[in-house]
C-alpha atoms as a PDB file:
ATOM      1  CA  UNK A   1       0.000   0.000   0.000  1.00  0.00           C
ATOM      2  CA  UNK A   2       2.872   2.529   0.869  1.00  0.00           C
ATOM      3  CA  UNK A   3       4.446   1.860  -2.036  1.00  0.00           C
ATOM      4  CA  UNK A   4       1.778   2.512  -4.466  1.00  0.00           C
ATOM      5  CA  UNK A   5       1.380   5.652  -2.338  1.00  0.00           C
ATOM      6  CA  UNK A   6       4.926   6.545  -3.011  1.00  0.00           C
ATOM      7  CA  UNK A   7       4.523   5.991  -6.836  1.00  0.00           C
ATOM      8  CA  UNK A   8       1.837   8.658  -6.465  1.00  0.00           C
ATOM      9  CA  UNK A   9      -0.749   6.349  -6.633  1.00  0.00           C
ATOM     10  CA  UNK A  10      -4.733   7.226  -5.640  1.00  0.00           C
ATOM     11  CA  UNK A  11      -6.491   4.514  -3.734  1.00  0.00           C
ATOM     12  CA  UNK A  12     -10.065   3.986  -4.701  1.00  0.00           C
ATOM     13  CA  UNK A  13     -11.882   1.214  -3.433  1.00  0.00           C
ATOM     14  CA  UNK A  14     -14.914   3.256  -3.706  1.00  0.00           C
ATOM     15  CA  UNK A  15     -15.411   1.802  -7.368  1.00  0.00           C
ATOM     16  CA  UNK A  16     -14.929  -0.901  -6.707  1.00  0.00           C
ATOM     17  CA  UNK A  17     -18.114  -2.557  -5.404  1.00  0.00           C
ATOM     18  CA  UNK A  18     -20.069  -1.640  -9.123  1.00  0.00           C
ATOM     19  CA  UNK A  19     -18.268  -4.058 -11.041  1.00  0.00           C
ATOM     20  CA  UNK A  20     -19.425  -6.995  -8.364  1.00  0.00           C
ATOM     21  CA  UNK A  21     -22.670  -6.353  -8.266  1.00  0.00           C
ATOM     22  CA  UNK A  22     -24.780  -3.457  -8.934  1.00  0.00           C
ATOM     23  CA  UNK A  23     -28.884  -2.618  -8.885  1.00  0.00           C
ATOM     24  CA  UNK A  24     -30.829  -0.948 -11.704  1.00  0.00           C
ATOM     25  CA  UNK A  25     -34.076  -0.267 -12.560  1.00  0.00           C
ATOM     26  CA  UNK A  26     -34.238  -4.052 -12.777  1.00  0.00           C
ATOM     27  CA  UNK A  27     -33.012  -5.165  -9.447  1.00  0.00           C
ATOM     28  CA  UNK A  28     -29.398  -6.503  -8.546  1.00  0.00           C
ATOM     29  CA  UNK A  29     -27.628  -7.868 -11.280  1.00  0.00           C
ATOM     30  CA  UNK A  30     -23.791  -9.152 -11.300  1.00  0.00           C
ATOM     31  CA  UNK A  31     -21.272  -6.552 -12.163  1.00  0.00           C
ATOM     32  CA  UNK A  32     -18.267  -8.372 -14.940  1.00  0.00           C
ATOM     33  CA  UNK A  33     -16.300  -9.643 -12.605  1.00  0.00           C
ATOM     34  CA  UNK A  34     -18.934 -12.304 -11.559  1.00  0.00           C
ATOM     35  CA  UNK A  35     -19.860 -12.321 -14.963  1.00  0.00           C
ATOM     36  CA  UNK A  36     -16.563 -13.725 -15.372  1.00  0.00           C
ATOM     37  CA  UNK A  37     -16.336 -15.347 -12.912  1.00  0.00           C
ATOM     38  CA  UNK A  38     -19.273 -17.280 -13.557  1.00  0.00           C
ATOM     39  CA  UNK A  39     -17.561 -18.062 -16.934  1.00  0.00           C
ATOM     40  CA  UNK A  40     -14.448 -19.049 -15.263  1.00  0.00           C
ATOM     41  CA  UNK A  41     -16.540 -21.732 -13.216  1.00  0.00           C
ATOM     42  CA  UNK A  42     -18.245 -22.996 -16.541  1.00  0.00           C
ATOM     43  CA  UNK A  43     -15.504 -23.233 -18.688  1.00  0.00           C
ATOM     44  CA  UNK A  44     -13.769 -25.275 -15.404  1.00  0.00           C
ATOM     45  CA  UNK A  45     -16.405 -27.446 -14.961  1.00  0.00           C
ATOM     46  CA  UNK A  46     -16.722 -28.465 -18.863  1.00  0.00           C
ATOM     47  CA  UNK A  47     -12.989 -28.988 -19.015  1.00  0.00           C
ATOM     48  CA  UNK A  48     -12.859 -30.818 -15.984  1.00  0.00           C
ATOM     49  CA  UNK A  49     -15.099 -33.281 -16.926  1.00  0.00           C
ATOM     50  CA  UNK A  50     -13.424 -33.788 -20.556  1.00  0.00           C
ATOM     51  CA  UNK A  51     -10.091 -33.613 -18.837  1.00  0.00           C
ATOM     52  CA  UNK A  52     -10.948 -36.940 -16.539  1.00  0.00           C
ATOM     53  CA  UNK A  53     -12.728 -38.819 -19.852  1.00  0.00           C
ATOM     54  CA  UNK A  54      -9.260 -38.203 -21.723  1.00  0.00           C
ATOM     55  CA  UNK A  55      -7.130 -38.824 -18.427  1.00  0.00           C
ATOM     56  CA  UNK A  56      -9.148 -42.477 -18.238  1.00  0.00           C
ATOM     57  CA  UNK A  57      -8.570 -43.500 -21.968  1.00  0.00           C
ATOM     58  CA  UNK A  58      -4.755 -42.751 -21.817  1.00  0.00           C
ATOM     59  CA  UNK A  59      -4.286 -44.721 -18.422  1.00  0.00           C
ATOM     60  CA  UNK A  60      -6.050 -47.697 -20.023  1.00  0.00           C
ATOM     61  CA  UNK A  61      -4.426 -46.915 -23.328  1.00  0.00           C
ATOM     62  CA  UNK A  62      -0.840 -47.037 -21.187  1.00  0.00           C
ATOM     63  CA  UNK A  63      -2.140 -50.042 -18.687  1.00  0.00           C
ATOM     64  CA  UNK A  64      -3.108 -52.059 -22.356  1.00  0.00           C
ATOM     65  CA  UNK A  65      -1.589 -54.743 -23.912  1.00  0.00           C
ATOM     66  CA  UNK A  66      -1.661 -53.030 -27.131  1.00  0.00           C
ATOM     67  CA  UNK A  67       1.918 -51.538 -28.424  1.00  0.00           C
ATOM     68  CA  UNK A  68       0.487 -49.398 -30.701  1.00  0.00           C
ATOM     69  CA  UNK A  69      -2.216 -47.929 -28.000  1.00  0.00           C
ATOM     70  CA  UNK A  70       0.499 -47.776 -25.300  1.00  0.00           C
ATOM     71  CA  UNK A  71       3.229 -45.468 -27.787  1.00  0.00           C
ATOM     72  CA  UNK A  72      -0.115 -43.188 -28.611  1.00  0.00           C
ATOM     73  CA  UNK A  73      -0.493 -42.838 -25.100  1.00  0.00           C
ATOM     74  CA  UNK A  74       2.893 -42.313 -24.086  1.00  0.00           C
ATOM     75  CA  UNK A  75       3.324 -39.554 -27.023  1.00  0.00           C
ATOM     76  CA  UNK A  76       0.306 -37.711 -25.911  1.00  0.00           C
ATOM     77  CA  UNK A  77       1.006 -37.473 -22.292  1.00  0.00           C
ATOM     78  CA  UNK A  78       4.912 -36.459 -23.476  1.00  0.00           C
ATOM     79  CA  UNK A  79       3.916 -33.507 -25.796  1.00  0.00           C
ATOM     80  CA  UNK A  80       1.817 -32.253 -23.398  1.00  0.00           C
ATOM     81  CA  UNK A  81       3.236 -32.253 -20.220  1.00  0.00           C
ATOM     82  CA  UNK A  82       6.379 -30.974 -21.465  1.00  0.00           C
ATOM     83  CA  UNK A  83       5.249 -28.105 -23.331  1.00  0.00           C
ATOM     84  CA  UNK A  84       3.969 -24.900 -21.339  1.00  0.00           C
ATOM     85  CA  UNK A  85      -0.218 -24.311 -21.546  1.00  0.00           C
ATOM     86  CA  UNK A  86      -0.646 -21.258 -22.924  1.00  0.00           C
ATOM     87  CA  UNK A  87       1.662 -22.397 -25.765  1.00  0.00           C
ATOM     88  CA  UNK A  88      -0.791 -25.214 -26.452  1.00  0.00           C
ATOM     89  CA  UNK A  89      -3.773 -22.613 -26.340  1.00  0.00           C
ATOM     90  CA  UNK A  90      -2.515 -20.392 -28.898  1.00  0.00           C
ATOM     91  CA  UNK A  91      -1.581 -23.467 -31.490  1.00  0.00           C
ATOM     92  CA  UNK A  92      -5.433 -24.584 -31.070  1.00  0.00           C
ATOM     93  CA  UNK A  93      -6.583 -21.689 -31.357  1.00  0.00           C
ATOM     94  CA  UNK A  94      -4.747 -19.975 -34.251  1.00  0.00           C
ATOM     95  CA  UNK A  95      -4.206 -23.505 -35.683  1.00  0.00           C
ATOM     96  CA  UNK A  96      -6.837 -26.235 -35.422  1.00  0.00           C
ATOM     97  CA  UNK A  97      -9.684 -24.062 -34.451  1.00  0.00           C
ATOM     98  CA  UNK A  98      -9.815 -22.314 -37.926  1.00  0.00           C
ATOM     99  CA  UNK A  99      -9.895 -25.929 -39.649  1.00  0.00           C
ATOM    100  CA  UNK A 100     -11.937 -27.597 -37.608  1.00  0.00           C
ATOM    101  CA  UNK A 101     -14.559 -24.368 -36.738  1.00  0.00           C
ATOM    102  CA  UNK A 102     -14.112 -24.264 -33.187  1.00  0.00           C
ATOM    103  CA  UNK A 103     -14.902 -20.848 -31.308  1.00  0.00           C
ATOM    104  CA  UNK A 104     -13.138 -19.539 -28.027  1.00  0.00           C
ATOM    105  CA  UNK A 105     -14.663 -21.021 -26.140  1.00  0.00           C
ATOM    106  CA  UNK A 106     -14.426 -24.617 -27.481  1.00  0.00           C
ATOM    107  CA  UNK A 107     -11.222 -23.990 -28.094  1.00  0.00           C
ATOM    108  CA  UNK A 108     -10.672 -22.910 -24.445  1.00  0.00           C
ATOM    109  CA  UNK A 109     -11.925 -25.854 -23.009  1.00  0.00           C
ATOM    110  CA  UNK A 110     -10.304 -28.796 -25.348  1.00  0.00           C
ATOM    111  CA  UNK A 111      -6.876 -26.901 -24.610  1.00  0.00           C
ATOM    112  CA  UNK A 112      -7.480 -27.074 -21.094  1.00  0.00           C
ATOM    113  CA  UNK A 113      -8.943 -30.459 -20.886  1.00  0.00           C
ATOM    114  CA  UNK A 114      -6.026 -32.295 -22.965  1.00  0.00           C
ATOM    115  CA  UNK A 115      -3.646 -30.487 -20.397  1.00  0.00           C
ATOM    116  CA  UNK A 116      -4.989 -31.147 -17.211  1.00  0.00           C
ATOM    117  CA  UNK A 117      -6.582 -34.752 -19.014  1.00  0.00           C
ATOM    118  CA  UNK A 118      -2.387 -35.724 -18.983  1.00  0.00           C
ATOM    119  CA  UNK A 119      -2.173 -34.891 -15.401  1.00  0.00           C
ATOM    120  CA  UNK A 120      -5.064 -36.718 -14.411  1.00  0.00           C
ATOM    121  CA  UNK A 121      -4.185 -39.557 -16.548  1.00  0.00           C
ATOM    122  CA  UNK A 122      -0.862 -40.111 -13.914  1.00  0.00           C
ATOM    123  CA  UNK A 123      -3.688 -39.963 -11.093  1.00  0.00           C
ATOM    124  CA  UNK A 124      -5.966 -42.924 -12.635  1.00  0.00           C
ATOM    125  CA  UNK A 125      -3.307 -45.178 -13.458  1.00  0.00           C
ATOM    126  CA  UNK A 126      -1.446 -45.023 -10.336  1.00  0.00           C
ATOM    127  CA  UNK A 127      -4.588 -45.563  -8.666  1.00  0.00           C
ATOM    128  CA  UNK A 128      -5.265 -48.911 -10.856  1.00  0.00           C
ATOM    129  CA  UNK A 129      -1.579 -50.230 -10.491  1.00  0.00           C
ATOM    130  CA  UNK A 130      -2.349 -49.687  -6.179  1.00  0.00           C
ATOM    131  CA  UNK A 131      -4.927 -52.436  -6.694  1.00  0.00           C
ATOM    132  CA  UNK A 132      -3.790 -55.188  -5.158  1.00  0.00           C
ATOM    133  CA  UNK A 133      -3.269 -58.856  -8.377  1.00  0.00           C
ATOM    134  CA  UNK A 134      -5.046 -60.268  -6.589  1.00  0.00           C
ATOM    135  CA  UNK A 135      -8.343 -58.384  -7.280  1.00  0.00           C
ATOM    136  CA  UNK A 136      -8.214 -58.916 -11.080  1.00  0.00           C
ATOM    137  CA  UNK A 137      -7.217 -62.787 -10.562  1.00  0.00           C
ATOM    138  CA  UNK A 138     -11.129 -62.861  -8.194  1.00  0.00           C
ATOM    139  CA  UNK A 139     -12.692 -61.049 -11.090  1.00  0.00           C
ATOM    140  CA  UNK A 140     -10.890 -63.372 -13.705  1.00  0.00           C
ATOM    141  CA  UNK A 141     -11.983 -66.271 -11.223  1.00  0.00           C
ATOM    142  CA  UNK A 142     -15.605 -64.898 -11.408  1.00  0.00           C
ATOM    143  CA  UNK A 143     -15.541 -64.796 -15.294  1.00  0.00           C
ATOM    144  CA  UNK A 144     -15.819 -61.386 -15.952  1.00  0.00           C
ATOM    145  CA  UNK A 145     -13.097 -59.947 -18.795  1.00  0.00           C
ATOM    146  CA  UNK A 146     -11.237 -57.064 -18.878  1.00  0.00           C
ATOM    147  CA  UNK A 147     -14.163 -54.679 -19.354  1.00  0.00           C
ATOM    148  CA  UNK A 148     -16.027 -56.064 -16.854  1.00  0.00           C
ATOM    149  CA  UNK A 149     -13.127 -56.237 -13.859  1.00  0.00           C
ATOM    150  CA  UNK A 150     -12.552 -52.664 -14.883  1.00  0.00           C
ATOM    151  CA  UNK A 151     -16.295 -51.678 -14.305  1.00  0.00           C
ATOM    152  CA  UNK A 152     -17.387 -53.501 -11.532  1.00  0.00           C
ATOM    153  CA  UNK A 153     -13.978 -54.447  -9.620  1.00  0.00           C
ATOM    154  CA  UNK A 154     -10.730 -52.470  -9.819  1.00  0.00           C
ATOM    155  CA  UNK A 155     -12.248 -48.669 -10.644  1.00  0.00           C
ATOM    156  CA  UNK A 156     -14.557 -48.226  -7.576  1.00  0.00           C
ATOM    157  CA  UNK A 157     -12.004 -49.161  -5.269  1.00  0.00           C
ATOM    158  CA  UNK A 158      -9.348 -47.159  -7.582  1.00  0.00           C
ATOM    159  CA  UNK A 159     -11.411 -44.271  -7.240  1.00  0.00           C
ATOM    160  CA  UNK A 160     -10.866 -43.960  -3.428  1.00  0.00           C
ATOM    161  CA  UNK A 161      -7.597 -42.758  -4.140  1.00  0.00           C
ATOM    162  CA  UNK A 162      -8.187 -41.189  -7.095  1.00  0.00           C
ATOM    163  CA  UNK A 163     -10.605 -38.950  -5.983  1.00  0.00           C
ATOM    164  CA  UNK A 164      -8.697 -36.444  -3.367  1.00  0.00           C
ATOM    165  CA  UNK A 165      -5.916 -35.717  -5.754  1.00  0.00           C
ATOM    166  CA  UNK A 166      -8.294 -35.304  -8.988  1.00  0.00           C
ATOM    167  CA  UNK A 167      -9.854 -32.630  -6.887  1.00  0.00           C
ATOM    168  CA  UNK A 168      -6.347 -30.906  -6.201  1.00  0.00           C
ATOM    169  CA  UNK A 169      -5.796 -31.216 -10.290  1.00  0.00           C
ATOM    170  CA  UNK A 170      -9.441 -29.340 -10.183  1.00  0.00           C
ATOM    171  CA  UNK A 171      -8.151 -26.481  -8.241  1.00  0.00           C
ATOM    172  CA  UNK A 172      -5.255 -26.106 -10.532  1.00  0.00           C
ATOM    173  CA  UNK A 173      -7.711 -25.991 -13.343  1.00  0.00           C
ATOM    174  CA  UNK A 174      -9.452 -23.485 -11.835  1.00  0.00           C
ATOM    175  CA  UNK A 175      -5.858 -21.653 -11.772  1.00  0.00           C
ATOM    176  CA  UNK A 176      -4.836 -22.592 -14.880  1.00  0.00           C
ATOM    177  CA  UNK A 177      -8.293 -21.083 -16.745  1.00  0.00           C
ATOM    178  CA  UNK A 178      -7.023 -17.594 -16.381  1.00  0.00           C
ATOM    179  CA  UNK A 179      -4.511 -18.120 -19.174  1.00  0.00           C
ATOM    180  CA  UNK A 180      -7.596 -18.703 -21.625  1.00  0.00           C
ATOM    181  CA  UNK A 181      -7.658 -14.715 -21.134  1.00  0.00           C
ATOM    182  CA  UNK A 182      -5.444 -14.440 -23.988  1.00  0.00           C
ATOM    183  CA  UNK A 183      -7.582 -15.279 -26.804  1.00  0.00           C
ATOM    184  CA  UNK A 184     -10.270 -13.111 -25.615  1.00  0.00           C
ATOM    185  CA  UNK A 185     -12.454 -14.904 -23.254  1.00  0.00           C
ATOM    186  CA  UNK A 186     -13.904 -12.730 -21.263  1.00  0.00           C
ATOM    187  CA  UNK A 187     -13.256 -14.663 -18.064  1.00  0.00           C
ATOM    188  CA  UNK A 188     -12.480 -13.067 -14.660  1.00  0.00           C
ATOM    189  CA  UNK A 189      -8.957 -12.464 -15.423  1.00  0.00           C
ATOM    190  CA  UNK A 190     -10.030 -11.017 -18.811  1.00  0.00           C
ATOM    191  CA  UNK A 191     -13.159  -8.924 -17.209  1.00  0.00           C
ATOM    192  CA  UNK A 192     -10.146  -7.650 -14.278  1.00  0.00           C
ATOM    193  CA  UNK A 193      -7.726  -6.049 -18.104  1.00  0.00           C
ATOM    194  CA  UNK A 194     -11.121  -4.978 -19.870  1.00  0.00           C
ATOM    195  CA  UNK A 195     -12.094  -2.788 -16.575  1.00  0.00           C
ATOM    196  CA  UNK A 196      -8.306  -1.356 -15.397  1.00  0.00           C
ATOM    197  CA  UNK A 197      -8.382  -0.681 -19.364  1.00  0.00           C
ATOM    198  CA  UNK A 198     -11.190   1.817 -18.925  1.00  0.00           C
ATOM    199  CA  UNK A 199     -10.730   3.309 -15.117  1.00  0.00           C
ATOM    200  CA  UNK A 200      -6.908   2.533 -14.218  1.00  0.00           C
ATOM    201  CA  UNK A 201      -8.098   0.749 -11.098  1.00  0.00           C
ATOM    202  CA  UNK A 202      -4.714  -1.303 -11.503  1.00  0.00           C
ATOM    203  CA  UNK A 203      -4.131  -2.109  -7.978  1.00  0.00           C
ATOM    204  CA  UNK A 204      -7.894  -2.425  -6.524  1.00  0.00           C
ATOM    205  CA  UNK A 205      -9.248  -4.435  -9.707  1.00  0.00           C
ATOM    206  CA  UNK A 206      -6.139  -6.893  -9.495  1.00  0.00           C
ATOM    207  CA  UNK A 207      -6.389  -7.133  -5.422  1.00  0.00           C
ATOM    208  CA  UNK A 208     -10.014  -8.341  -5.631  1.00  0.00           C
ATOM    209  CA  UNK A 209      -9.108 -10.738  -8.656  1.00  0.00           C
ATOM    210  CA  UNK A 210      -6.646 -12.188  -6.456  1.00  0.00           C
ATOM    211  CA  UNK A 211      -9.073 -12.732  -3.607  1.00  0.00           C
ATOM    212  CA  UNK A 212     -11.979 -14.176  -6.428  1.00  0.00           C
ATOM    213  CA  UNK A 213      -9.235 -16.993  -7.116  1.00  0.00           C
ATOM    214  CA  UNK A 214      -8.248 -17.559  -3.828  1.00  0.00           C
ATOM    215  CA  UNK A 215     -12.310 -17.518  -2.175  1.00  0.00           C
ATOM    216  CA  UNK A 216     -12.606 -20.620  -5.179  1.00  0.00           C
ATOM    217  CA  UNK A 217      -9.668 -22.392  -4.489  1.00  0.00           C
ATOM    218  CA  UNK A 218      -9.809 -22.433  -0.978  1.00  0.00           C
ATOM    219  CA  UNK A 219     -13.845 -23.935  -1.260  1.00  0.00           C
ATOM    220  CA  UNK A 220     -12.414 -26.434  -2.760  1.00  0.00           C
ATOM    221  CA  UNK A 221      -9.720 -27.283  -0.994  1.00  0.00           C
ATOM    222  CA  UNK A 222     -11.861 -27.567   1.994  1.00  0.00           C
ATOM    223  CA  UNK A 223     -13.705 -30.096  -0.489  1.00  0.00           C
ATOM    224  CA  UNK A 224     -10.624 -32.305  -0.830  1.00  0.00           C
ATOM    225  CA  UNK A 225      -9.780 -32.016   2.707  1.00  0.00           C
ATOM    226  CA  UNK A 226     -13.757 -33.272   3.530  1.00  0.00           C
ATOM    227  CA  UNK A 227     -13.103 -36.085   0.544  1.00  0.00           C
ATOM    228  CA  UNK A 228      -9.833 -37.456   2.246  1.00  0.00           C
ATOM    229  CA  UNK A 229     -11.176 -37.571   5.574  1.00  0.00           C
ATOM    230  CA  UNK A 230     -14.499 -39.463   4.628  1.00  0.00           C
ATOM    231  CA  UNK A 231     -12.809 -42.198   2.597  1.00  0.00           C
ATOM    232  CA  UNK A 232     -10.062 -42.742   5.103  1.00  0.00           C
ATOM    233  CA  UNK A 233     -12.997 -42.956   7.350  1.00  0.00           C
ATOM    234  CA  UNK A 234     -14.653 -45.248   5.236  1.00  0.00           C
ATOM    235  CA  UNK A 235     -11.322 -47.236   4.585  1.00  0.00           C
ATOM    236  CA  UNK A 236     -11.001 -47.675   8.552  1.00  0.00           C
ATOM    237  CA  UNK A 237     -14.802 -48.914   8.675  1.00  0.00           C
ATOM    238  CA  UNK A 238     -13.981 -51.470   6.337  1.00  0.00           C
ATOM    239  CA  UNK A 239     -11.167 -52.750   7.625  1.00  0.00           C
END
């Protein structure tokens, strides 16, 4: 604060409060920044749930038999985690959206989701390889194939331990979203430029931004800390 002071800067969190929420003629509506944040929590939600249908198929394209499905696997989860995000957003964008017709949004979403789906790919098949052999030699025993084990033996007791550190890779998502700002989404990290653009609320605009993120994350951490202690409680019942 006493810096910005020094740099002659004039505190005004006065302003602020408008671009939360504001009332009209119409009643309260949400100012942009909960109009972006709002987008920020849809585009998270859509890519989360791509991300852990592409994280599944590559752990049982890795866990497979197949040569050919294991390298496609492997290649995927190589290109992506080893090249930065918001290099992957722009080459979807600029490159494959304008083939394939994909908007910002779409294109949003897919870049996210194939990111954070290689992450969570790590998480599922760790999960499967900490089921103990002797689980898939009962379902074998029961004569159920591979499908079948998967379904009704070795994923719901997988997802036990899946499930806490999925949700961590959800809060990251939720972090990672704001780079999707750059191909002008107007998320809450792009609503936050689009207003210090227009009233050079730098400081104040950025602070609350901050706090948005942070109010989100921290929810759902408290969600992963509530999903670790029920299924360790649950794990204790059982035993």
């Amino acid at each position: 604060m006493q810096g910005a002071e020094n740099l002659g800067y004039n505190w005004q969190w006065t302003r602020v409060p408008r671009y939360l929420i504001s009332r009209s003629a119409d009643g309260w509506q949400f100012g942009p920044l909960l109009q972006g944040l709002w987008l920020t929590l849809e585009i998270t939600l859509f890519s989360l749930c791509l991300s852990m249908t592409i994280g599944l198929v590559s752990a049982l394209m890795r866990l497979s038999k197949s040569p050919m499905a294991r390298s496609i696997a492997w290649v995927y989860l190589e290109l992506i985690r080893n090249t930065p995000l918001l290099i992957q957003i722009f080459i979807i964008y600029f490159v494959f959206a304008p083939i394939l017709d994909l908007g910002r949004f779409t294109s949003a979403i897919l870049a996210l989701s194939l990111f954070e789906g290689a992450y969570a790919s790590e998480i599922i098949r760790a999960g499967i390889l900490a089921i103990p052999a002797g689980q898939w030699e009962a379902s074998a025993s029961l004569g159920m194939n591979t499908a079948q084990s998967y379904r009704w033996i070795i994923l719901p007791q997988a997802l036990r331990q899946m499930i806490p550190p999925l949700t961590s890779q959800g809060i990251s998502l939720v972090k990672d979203s704001a780079l999707v700002s750059t191909i002008a989404i107007y998320d809450l990290t792009m609503q936050g430029q689009q207003i210090i653009a227009e009233t050079f609320l730098t400081f104040e605009i950025w602070f609350v931004v901050a706090a948005i993120y942070l109010a989100v994350t921290m929810v759902l951490s408290i969600l992963v800390k509530y999903l670790e202690y029920h299924f360790s409680e649950h794990v204790n019942s059982t035993n």
